[in-house]
PDB file of N, CA and C in Angstrom:
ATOM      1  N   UNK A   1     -12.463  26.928  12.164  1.00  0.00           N
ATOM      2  CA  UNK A   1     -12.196  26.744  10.745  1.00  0.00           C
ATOM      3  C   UNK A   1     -10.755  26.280  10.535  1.00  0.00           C
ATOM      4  N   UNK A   2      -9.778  26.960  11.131  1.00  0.00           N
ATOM      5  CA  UNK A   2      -8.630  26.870  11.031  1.00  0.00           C
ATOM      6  C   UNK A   2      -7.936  25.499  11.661  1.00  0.00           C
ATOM      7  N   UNK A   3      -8.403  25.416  12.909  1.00  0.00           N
ATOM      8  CA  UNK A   3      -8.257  24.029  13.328  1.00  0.00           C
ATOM      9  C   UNK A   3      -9.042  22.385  12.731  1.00  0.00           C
ATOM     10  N   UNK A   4     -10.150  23.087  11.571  1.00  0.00           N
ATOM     11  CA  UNK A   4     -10.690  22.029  11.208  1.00  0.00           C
ATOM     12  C   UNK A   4      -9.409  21.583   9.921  1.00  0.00           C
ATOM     13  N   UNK A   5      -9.189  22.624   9.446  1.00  0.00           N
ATOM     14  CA  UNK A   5      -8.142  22.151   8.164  1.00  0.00           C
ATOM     15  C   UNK A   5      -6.940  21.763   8.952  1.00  0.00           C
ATOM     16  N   UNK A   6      -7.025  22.017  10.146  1.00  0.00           N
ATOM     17  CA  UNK A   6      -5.572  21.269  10.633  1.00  0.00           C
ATOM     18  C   UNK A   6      -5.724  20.102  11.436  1.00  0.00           C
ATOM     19  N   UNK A   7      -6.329  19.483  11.471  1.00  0.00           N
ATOM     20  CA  UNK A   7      -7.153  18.362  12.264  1.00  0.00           C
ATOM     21  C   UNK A   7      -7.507  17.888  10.321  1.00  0.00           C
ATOM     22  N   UNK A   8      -7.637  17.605   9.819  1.00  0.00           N
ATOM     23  CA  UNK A   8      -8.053  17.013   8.456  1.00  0.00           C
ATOM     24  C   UNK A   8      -6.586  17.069   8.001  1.00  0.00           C
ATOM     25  N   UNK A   9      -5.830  18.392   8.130  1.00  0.00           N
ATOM     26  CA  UNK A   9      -4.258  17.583   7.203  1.00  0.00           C
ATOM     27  C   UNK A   9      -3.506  16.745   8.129  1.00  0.00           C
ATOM     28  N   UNK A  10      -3.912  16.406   9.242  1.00  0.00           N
ATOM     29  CA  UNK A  10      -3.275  15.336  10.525  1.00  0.00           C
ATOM     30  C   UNK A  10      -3.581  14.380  10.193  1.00  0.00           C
ATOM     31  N   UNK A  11      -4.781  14.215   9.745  1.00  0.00           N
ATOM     32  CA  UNK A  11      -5.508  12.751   9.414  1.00  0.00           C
ATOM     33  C   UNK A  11      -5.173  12.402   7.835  1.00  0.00           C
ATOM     34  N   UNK A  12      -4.766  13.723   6.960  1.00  0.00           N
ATOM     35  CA  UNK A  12      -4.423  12.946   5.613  1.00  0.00           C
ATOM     36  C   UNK A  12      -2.693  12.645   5.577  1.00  0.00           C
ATOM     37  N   UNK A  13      -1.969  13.135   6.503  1.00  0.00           N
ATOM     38  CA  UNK A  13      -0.733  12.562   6.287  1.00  0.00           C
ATOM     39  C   UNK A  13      -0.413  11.487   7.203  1.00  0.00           C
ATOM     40  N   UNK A  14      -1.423  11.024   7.931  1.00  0.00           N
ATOM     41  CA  UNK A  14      -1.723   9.998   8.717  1.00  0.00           C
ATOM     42  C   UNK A  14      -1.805   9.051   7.608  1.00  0.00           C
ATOM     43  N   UNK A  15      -2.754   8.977   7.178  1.00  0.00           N
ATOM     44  CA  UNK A  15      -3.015   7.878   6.228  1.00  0.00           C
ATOM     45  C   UNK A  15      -2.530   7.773   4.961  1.00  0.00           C
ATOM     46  N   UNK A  16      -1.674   8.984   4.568  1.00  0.00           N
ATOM     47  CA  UNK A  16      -1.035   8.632   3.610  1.00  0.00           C
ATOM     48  C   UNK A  16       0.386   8.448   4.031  1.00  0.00           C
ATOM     49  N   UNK A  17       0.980   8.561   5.510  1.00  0.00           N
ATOM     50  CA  UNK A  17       2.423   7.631   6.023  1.00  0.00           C
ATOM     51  C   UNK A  17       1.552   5.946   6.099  1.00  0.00           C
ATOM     52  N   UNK A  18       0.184   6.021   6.241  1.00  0.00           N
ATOM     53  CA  UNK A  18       0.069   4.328   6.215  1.00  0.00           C
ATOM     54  C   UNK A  18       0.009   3.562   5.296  1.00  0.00           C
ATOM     55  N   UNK A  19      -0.548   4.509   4.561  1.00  0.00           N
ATOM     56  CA  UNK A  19      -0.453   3.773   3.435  1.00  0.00           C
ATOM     57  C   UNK A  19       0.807   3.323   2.308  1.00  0.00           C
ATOM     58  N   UNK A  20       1.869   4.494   2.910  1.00  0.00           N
ATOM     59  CA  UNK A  20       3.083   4.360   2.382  1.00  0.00           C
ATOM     60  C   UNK A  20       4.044   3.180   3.333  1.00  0.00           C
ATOM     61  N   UNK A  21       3.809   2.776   3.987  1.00  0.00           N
ATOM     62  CA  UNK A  21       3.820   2.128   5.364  1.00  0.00           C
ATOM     63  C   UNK A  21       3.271   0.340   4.165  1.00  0.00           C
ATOM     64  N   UNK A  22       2.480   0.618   4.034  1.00  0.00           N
ATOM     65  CA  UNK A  22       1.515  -1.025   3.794  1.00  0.00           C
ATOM     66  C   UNK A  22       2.168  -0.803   2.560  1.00  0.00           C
ATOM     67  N   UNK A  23       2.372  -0.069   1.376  1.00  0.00           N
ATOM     68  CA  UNK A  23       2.803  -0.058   0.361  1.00  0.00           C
ATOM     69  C   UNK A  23       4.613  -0.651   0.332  1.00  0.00           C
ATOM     70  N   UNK A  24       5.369  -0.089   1.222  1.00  0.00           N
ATOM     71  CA  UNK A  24       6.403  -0.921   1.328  1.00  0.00           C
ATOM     72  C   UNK A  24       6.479  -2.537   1.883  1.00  0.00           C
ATOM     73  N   UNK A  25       5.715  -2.495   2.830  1.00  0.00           N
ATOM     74  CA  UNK A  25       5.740  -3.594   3.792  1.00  0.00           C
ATOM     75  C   UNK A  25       5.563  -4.728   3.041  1.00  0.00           C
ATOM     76  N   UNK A  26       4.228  -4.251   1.638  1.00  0.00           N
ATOM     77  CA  UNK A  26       3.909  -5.126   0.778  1.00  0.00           C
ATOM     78  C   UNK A  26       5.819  -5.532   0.031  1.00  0.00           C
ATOM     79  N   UNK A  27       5.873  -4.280  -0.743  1.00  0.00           N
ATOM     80  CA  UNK A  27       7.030  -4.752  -1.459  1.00  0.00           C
ATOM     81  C   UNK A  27       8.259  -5.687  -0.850  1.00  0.00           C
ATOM     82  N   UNK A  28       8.529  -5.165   0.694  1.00  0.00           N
ATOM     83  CA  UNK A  28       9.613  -5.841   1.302  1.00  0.00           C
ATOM     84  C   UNK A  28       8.826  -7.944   1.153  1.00  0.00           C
ATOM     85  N   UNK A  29       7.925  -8.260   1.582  1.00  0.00           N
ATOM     86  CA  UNK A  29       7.018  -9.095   1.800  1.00  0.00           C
ATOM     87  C   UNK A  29       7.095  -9.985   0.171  1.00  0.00           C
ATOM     88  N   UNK A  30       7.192  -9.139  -0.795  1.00  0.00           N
ATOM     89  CA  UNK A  30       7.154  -9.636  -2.353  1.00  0.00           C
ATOM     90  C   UNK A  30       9.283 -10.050  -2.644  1.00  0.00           C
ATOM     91  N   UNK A  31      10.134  -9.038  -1.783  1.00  0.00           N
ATOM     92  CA  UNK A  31      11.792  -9.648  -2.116  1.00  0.00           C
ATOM     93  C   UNK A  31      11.957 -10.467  -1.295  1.00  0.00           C
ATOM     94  N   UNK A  32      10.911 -11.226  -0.197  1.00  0.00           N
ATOM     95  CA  UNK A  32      11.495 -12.123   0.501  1.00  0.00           C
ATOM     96  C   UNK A  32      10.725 -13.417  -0.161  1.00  0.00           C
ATOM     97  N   UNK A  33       9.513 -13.280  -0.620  1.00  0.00           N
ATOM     98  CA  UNK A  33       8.840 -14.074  -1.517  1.00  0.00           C
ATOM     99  C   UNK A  33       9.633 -14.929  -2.312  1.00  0.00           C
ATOM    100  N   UNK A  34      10.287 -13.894  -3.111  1.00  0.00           N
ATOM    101  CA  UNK A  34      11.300 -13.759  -4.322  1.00  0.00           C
ATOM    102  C   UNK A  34      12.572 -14.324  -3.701  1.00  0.00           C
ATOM    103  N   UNK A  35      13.062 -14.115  -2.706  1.00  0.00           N
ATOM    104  CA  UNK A  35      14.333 -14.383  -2.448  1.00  0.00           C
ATOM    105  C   UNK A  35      14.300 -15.934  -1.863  1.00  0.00           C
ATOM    106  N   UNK A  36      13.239 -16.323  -1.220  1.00  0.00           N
ATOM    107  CA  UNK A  36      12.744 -17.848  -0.785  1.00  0.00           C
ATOM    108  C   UNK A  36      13.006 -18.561  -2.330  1.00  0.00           C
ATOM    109  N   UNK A  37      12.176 -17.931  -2.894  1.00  0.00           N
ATOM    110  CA  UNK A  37      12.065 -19.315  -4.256  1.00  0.00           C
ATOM    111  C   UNK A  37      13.604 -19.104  -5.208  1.00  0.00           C
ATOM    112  N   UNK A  38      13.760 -18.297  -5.053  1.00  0.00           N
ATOM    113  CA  UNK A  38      15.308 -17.787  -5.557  1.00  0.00           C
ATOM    114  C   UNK A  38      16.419 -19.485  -4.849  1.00  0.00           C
ATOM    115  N   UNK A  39      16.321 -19.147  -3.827  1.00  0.00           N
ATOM    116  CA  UNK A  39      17.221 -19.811  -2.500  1.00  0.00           C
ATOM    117  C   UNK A  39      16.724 -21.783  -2.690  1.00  0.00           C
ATOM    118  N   UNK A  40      15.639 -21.811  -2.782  1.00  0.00           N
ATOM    119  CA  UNK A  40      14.251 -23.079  -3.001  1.00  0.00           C
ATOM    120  C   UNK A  40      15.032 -23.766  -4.418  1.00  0.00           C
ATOM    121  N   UNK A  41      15.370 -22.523  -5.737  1.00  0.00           N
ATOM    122  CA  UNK A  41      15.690 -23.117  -6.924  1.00  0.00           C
ATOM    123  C   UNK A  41      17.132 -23.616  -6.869  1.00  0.00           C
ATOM    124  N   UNK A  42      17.832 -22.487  -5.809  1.00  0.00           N
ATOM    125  CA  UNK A  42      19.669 -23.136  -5.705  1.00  0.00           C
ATOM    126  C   UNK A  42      19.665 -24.476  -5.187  1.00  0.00           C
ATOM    127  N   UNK A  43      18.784 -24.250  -3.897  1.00  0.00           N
ATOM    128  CA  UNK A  43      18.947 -25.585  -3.040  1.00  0.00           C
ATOM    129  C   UNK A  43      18.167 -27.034  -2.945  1.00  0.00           C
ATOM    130  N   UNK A  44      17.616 -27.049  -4.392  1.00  0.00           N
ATOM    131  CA  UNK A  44      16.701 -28.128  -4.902  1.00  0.00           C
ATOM    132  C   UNK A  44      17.827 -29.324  -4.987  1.00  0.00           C
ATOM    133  N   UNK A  45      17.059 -30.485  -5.230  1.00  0.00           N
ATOM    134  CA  UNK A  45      17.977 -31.678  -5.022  1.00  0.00           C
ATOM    135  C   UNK A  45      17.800 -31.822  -7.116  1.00  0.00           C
ATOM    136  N   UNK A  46      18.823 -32.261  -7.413  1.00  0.00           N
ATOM    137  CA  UNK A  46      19.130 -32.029  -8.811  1.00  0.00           C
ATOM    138  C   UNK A  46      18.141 -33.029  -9.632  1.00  0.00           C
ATOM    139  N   UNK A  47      17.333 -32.697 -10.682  1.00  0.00           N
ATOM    140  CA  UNK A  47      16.135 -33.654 -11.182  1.00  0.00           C
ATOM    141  C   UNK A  47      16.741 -34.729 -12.213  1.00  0.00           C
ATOM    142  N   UNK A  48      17.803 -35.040 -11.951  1.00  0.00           N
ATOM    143  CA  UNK A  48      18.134 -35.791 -13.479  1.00  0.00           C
ATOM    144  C   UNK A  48      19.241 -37.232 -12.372  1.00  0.00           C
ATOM    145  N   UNK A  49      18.581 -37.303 -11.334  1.00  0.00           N
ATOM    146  CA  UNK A  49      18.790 -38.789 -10.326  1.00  0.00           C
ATOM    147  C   UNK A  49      20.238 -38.620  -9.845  1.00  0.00           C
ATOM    148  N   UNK A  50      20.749 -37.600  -9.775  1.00  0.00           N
ATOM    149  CA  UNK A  50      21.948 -37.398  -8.713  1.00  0.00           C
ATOM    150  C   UNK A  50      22.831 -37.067  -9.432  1.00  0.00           C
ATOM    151  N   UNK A  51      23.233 -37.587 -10.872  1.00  0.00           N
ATOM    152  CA  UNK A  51      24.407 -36.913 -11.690  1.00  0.00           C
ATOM    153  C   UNK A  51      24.609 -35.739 -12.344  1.00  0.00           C
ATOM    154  N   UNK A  52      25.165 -35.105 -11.386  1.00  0.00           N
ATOM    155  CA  UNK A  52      25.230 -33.234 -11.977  1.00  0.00           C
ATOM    156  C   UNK A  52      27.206 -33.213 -11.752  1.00  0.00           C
ATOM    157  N   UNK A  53      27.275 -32.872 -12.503  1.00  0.00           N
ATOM    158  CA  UNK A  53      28.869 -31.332 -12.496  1.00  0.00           C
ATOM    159  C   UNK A  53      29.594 -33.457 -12.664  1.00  0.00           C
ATOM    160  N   UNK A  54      29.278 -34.414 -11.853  1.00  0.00           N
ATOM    161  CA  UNK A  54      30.608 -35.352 -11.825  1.00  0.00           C
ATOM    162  C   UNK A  54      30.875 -36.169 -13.366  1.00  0.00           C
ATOM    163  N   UNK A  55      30.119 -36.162 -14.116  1.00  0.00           N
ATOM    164  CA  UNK A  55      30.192 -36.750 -15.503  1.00  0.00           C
ATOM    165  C   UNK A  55      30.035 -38.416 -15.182  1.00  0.00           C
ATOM    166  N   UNK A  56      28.766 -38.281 -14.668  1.00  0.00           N
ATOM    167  CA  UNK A  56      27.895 -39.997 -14.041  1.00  0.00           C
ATOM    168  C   UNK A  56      26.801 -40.029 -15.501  1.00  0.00           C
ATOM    169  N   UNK A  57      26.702 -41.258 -15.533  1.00  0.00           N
ATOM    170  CA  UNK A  57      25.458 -41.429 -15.761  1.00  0.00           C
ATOM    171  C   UNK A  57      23.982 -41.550 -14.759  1.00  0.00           C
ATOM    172  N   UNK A  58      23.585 -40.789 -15.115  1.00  0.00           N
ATOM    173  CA  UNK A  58      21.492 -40.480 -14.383  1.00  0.00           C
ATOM    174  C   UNK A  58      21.604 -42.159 -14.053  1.00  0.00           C
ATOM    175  N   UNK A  59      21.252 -41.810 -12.069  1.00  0.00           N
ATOM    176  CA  UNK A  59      20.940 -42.883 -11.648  1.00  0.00           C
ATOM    177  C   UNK A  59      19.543 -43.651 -11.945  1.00  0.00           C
ATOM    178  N   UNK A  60      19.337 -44.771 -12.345  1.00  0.00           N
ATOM    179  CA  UNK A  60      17.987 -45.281 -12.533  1.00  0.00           C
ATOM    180  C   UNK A  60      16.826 -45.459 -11.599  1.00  0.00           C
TER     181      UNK A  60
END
């Protein structure tokens, strides 16, 4: 009896470190997501034909 409830709380903090486990892994997985398109929006090539910050006129 005694070993059955202890053999069952092995297996529920088993799966609830995995699941806390997949629950971060997710989140870490979602700031690198985030931090790509973050990095993607700095390092885009500028949409208005090359004249940014120099006071050009938009190349044609």
């Amino acid at each position: 009896m005694v070993t059955t409830q202890i053999r069952n709380a092995i297996k529920l903090a088993a799966s609830w470190d995995g699941l806390k486990q997949s629950r971060e892994s997710g989140a870490i997985a979602e700031r690198r997501r985030e931090t790509a398109a973050a990095i993607g929006r700095i390092s885009a090539p500028p949409t208005d034909g090359g004249a940014h910050d120099a006071g050009q006129p938009p190349r044609p």
